[in-house]
C-alpha atoms as a PDB file:
ATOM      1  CA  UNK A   1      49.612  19.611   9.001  1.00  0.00           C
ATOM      2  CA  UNK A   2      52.054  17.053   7.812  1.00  0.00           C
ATOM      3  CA  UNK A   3      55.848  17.553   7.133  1.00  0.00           C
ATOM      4  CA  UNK A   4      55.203  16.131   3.859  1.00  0.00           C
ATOM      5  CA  UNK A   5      52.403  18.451   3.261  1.00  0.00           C
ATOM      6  CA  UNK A   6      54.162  21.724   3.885  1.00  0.00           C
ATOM      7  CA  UNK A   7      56.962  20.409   1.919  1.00  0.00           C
ATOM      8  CA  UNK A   8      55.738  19.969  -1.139  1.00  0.00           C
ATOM      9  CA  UNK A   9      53.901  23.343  -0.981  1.00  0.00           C
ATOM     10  CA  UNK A  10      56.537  25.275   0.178  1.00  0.00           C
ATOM     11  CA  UNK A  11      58.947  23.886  -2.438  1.00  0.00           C
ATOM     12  CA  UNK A  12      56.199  24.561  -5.200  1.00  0.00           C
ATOM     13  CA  UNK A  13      55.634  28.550  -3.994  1.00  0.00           C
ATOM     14  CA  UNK A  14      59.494  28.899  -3.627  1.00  0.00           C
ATOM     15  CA  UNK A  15      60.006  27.673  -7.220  1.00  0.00           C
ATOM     16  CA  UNK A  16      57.574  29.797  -8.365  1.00  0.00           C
ATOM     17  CA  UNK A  17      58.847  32.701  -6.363  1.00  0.00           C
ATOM     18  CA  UNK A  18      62.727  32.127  -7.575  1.00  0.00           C
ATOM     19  CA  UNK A  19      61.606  31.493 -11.486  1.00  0.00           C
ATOM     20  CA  UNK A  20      59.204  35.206 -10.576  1.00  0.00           C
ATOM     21  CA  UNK A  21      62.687  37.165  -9.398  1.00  0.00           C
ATOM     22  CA  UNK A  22      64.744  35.730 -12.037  1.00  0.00           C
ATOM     23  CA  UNK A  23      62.689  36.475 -15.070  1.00  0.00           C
ATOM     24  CA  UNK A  24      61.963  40.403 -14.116  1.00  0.00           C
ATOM     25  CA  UNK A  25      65.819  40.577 -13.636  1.00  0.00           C
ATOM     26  CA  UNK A  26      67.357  38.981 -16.210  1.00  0.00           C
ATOM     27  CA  UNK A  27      64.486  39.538 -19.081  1.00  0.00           C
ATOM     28  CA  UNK A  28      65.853  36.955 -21.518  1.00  0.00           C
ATOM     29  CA  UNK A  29      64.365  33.471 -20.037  1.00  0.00           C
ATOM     30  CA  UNK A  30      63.016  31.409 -23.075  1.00  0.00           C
ATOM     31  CA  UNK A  31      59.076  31.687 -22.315  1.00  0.00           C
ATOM     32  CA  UNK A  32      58.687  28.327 -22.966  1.00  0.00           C
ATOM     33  CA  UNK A  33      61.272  27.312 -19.527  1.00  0.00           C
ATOM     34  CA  UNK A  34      59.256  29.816 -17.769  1.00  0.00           C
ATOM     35  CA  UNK A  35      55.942  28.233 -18.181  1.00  0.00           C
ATOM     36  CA  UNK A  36      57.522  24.963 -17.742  1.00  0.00           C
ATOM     37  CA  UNK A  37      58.859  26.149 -14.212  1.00  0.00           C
ATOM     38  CA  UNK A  38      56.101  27.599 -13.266  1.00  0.00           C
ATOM     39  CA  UNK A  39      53.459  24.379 -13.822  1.00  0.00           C
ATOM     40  CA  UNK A  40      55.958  22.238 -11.973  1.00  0.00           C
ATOM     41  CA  UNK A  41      55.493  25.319  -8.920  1.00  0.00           C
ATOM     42  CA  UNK A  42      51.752  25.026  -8.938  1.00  0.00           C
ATOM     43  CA  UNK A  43      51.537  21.131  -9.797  1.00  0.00           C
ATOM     44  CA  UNK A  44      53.744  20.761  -6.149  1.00  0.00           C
ATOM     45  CA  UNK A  45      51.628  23.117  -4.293  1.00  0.00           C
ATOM     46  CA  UNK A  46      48.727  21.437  -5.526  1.00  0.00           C
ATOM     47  CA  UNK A  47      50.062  18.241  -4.897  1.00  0.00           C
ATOM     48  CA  UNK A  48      50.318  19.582  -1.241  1.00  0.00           C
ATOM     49  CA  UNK A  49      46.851  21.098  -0.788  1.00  0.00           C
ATOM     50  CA  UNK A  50      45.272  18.051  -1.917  1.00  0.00           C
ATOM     51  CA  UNK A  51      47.742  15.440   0.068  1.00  0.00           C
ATOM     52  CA  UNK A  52      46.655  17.703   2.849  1.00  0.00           C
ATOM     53  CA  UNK A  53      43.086  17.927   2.029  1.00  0.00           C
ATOM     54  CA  UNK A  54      42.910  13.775   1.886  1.00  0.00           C
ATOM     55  CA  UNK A  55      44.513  13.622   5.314  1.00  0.00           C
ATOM     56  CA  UNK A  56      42.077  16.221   6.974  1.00  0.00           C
ATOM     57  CA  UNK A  57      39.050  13.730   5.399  1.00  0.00           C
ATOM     58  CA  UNK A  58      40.496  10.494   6.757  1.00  0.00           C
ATOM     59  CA  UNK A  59      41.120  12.372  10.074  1.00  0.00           C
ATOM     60  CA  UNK A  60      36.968  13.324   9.726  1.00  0.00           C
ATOM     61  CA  UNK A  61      35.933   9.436   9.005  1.00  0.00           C
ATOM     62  CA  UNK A  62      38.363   8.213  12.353  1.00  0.00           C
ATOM     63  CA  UNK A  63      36.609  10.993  14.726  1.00  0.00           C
ATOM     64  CA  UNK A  64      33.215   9.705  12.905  1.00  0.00           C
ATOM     65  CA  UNK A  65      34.105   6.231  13.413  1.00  0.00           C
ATOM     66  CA  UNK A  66      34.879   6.897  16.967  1.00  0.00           C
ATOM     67  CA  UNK A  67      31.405   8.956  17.432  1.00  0.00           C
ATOM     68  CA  UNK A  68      29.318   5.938  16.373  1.00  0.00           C
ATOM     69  CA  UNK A  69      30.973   3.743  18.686  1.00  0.00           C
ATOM     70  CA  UNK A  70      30.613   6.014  21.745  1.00  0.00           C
ATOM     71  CA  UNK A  71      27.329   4.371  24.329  1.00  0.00           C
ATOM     72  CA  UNK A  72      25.283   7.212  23.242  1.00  0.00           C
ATOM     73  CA  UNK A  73      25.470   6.753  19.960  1.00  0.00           C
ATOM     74  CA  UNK A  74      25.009   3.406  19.600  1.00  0.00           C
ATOM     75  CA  UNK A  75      21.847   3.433  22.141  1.00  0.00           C
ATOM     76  CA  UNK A  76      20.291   5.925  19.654  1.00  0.00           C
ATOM     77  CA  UNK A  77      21.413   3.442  16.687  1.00  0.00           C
ATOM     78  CA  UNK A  78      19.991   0.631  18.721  1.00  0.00           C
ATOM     79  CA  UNK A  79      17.106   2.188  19.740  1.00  0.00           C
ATOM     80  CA  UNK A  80      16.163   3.261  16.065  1.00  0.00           C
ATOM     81  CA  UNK A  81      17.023  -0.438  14.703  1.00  0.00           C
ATOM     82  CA  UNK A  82      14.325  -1.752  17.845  1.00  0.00           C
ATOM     83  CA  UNK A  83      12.021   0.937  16.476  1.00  0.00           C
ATOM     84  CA  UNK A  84      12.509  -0.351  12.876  1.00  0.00           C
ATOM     85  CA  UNK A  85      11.774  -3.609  13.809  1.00  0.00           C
ATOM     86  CA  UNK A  86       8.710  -3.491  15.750  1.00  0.00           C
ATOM     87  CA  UNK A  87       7.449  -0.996  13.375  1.00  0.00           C
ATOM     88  CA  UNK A  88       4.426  -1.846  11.118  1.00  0.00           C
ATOM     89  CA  UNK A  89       5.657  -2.841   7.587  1.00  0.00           C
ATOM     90  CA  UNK A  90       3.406  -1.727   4.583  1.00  0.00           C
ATOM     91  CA  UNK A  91       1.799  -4.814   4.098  1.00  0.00           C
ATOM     92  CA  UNK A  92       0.483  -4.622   7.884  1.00  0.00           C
ATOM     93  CA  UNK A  93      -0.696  -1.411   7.663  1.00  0.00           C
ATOM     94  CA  UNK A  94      -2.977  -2.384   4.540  1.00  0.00           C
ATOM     95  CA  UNK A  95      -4.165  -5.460   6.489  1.00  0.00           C
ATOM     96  CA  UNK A  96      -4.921  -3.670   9.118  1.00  0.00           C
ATOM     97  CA  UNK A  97      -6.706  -0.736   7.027  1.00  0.00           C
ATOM     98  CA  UNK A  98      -8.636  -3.170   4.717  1.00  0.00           C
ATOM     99  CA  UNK A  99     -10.045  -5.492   8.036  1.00  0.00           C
ATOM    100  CA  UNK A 100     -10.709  -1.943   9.492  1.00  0.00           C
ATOM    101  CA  UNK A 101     -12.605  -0.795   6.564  1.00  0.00           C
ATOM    102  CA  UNK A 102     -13.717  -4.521   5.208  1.00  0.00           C
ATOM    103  CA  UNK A 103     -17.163  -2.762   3.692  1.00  0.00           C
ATOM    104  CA  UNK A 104     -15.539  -0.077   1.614  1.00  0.00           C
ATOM    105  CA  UNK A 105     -13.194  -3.410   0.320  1.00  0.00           C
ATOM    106  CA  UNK A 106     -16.307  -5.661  -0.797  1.00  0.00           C
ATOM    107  CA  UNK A 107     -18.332  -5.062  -3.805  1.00  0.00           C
ATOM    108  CA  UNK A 108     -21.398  -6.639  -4.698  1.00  0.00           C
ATOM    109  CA  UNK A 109     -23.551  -7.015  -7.939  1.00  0.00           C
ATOM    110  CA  UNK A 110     -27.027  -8.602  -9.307  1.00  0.00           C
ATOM    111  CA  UNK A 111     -26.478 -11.256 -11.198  1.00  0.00           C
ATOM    112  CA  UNK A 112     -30.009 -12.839 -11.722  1.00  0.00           C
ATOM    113  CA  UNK A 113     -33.451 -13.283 -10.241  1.00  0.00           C
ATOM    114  CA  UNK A 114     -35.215 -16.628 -10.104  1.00  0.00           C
ATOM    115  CA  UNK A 115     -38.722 -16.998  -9.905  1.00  0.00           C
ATOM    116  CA  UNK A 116     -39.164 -21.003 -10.996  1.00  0.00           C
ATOM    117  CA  UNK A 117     -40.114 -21.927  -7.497  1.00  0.00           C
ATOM    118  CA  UNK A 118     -42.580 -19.585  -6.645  1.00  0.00           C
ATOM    119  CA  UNK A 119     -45.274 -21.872  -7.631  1.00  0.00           C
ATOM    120  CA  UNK A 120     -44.489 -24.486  -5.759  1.00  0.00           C
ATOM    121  CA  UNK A 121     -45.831 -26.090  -2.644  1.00  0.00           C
ATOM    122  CA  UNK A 122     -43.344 -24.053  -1.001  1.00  0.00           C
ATOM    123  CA  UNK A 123     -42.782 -21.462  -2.616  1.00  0.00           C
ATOM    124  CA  UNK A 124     -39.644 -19.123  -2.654  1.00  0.00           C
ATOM    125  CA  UNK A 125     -37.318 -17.024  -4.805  1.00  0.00           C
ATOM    126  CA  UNK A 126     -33.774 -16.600  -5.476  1.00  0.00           C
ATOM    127  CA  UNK A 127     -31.197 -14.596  -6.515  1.00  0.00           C
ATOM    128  CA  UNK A 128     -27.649 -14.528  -7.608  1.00  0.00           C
ATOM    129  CA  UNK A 129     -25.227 -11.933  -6.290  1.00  0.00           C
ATOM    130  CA  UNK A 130     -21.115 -11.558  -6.976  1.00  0.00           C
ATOM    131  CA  UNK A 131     -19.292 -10.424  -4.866  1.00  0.00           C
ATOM    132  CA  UNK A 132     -15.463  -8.489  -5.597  1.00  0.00           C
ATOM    133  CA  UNK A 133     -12.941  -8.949  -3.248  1.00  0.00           C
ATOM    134  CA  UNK A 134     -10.857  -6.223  -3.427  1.00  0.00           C
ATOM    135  CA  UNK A 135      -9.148  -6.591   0.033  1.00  0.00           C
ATOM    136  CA  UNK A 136      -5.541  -8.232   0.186  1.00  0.00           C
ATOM    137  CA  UNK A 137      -6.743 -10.745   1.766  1.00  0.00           C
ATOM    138  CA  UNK A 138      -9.433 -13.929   1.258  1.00  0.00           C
ATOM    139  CA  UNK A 139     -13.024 -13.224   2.909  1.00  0.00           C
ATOM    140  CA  UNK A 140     -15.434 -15.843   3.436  1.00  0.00           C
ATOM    141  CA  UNK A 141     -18.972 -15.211   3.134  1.00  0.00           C
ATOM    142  CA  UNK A 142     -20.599 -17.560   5.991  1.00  0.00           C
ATOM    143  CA  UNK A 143     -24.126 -16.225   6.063  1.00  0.00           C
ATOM    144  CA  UNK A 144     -26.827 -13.623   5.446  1.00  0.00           C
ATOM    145  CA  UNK A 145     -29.223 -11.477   7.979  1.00  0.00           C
ATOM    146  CA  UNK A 146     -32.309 -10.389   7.182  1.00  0.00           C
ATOM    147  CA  UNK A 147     -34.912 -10.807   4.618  1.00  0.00           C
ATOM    148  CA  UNK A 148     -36.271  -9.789   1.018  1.00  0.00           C
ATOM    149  CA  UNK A 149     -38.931  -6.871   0.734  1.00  0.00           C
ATOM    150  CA  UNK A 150     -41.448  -7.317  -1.737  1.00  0.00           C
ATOM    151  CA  UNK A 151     -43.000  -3.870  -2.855  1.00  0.00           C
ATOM    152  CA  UNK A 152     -41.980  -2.713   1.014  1.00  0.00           C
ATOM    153  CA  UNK A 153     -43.618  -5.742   2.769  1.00  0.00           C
ATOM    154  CA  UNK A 154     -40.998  -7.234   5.197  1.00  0.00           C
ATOM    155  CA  UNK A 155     -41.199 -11.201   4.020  1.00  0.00           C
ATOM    156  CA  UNK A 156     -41.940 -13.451   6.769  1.00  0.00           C
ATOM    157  CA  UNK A 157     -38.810 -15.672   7.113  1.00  0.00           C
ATOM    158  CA  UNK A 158     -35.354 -14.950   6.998  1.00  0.00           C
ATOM    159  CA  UNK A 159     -33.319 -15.414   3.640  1.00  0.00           C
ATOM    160  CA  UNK A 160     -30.542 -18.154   3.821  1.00  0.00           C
ATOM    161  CA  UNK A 161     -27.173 -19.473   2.005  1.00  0.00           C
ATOM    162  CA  UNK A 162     -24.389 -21.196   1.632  1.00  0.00           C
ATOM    163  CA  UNK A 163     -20.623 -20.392   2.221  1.00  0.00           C
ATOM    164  CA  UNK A 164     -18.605 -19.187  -0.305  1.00  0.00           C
ATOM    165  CA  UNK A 165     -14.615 -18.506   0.287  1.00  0.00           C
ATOM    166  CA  UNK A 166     -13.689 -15.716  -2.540  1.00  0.00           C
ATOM    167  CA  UNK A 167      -9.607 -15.196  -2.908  1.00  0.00           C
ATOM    168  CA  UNK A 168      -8.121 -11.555  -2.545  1.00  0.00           C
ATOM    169  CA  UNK A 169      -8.375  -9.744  -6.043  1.00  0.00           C
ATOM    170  CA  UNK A 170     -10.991 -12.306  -7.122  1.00  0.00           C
ATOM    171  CA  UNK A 171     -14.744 -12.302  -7.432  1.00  0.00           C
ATOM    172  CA  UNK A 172     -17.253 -14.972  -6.232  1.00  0.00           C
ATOM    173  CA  UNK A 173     -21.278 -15.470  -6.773  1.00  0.00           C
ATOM    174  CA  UNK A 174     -23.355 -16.647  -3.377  1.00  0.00           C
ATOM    175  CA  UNK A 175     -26.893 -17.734  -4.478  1.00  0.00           C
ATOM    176  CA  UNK A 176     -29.595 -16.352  -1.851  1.00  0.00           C
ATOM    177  CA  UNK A 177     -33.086 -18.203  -1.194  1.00  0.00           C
ATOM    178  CA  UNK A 178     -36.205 -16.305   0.138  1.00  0.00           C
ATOM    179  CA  UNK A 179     -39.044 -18.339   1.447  1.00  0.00           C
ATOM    180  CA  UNK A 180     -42.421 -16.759   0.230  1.00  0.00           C
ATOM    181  CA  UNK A 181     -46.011 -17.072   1.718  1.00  0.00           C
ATOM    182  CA  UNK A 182     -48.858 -17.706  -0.471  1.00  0.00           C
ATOM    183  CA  UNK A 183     -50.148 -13.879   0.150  1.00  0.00           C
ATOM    184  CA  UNK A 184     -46.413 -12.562  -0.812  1.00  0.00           C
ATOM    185  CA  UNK A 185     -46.800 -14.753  -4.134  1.00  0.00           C
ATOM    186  CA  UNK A 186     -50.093 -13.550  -4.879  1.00  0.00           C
ATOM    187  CA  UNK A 187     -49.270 -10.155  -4.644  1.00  0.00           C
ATOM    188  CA  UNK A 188     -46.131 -10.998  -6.948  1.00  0.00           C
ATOM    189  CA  UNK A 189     -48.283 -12.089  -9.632  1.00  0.00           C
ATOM    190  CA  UNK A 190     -50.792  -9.127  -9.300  1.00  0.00           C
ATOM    191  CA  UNK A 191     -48.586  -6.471  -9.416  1.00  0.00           C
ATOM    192  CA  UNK A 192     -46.534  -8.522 -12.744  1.00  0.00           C
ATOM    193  CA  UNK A 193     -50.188  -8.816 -14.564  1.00  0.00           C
ATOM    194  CA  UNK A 194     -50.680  -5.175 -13.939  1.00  0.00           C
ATOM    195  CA  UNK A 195     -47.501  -3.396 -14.185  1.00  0.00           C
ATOM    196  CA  UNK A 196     -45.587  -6.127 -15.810  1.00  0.00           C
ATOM    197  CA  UNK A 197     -42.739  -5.370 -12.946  1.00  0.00           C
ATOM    198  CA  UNK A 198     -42.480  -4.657  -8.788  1.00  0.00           C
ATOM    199  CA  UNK A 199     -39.981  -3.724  -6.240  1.00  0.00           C
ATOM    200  CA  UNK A 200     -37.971  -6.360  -4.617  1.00  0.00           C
ATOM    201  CA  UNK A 201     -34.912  -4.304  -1.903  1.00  0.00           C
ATOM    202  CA  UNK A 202     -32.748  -7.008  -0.481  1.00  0.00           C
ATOM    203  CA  UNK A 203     -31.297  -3.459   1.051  1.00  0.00           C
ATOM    204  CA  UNK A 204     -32.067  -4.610   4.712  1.00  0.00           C
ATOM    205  CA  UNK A 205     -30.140  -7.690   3.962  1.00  0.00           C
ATOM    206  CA  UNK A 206     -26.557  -8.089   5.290  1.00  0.00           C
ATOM    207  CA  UNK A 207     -23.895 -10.369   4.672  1.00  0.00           C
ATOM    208  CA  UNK A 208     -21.743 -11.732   7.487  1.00  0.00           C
ATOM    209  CA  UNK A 209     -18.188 -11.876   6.084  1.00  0.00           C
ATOM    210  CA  UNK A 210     -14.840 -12.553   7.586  1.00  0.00           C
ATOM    211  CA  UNK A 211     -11.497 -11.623   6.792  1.00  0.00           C
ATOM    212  CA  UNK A 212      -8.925 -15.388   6.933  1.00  0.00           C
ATOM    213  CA  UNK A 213      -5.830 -14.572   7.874  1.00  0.00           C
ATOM    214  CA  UNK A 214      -3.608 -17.598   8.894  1.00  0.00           C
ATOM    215  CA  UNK A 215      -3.788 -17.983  12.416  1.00  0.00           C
ATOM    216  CA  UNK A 216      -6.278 -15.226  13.173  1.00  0.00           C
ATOM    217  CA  UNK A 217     -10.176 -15.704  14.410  1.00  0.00           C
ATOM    218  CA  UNK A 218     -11.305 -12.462  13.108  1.00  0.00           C
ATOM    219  CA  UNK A 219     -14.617 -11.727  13.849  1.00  0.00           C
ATOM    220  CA  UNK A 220     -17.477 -11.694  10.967  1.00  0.00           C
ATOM    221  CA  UNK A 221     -18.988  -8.243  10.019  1.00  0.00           C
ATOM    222  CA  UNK A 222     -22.045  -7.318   8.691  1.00  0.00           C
ATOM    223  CA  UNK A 223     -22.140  -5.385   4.932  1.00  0.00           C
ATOM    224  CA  UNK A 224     -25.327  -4.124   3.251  1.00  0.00           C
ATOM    225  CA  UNK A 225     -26.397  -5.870   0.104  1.00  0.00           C
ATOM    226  CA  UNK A 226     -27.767  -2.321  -0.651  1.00  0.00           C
ATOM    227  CA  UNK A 227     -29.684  -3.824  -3.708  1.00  0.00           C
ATOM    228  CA  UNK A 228     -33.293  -2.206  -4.601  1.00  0.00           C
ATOM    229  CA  UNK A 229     -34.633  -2.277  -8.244  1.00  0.00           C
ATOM    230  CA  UNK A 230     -37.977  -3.441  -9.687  1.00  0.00           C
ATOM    231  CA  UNK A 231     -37.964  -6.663 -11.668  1.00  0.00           C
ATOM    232  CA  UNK A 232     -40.683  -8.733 -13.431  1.00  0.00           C
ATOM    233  CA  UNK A 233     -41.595 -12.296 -13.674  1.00  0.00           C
ATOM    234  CA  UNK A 234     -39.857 -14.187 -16.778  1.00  0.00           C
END
């Protein structure tokens, strides 16, 4: 404790003290003197206490200061500042979760069914699908597996199309062809002039998609088209 410190407190008690003695001995002080004597007292002891208390606090920071600046201290800060920076930020994490989990990401829809061609020499039918990208990052649809099933029957040849690069938060349509034999057409037509309508599943279909990311080669997965629904010739 300061010189200063104990000063100014001990000054303020014995002012207080004095004023205390006085007043029950003589009995005739003007009140108003007294209370003026007695807030200079207590200002100077406070004025002490809270010189005091400021030093103790600066003395706290220096010892804290000194702490942080000891080698084990600042390994442990340097260690946690390594830690920050080779830890994942948010934006990895999702990358990493939405590649990881690329199906659950990609939504796809019907659009239309196309039955112009099925006529023809060579005969085959289409269909348009859109897809929603709702990964944080741009897919590109490079090709599809498998082939339609027309009232169950596998068809013969396997569906094709073309690219199609869809942003992140966007949605795209790919256009799918499916070559048809004569038998598969004439069963078409059979079924539509006696039900009106059959089953076409494009359910064992699967899209190859792959995630860009700039100066990645990630790997195309496979995601079910997981469309099924019975449709008629217009």
């Amino acid at each position: 404790m300061k010189k200063e410190n104990v000063r100014f407190i001990f000054v303020g008690i014995g002012i207080n003290l004095i004023f205390l003695i006085l007043n029950v001995t003589l009995k005739d002080i003007p009140t108003v003197i007294a209370i003026i004597v007695y807030i200079v007292g207590s200002l100077l002891i406070l004025y002490g206490l809270i010189y005091q208390f400021t030093t103790i606090m600066k003395i706290w920071e220096v010892i804290m200061d000194i702490r942080f600046r000891l080698p084990f201290f600042l390994i442990k800060r340097g260690e946690s500042h390594k830690d920050n920076i080779e830890a994942p930020s948010w934006i990895q994490e999702v990358l990493h979760s939405d590649k990881n989990e690329l199906g659950n990401r990609i939504h796809i829809f019907r659009e239309r069914w196309f039955f112009d061609n099925i006529r023809a020499t060579e005969p085959f039918m289409e269909v348009i699908i859109r897809i929603v990208n709702a990964a944080v990052f741009p897919i590109i649809v490079e090709s599809v597996e498998g082939s339609f099933q027309i009232q169950g029957t596998k068809c013969n040849w396997d569906a094709t199309m073309y690219g199609s690069r869809i942003p992140h938060g966007d949605a795209g349509n790919v256009r799918i062809y499916q070559r048809l034999l004569k038998e598969t057409v004439d069963m078409m037509i059979k079924l539509q002039n006696e039900r009106n309508r059959f089953m076409v599943g494009l359910d064992t279909c699967r899209l190859m998609i792959r995630a860009e990311e700039p100066g990645v080669e990630n790997k195309p997965i496979k995601i079910s088209i997981g469309i099924r629904e019975q449709v008629s010739i217009t």
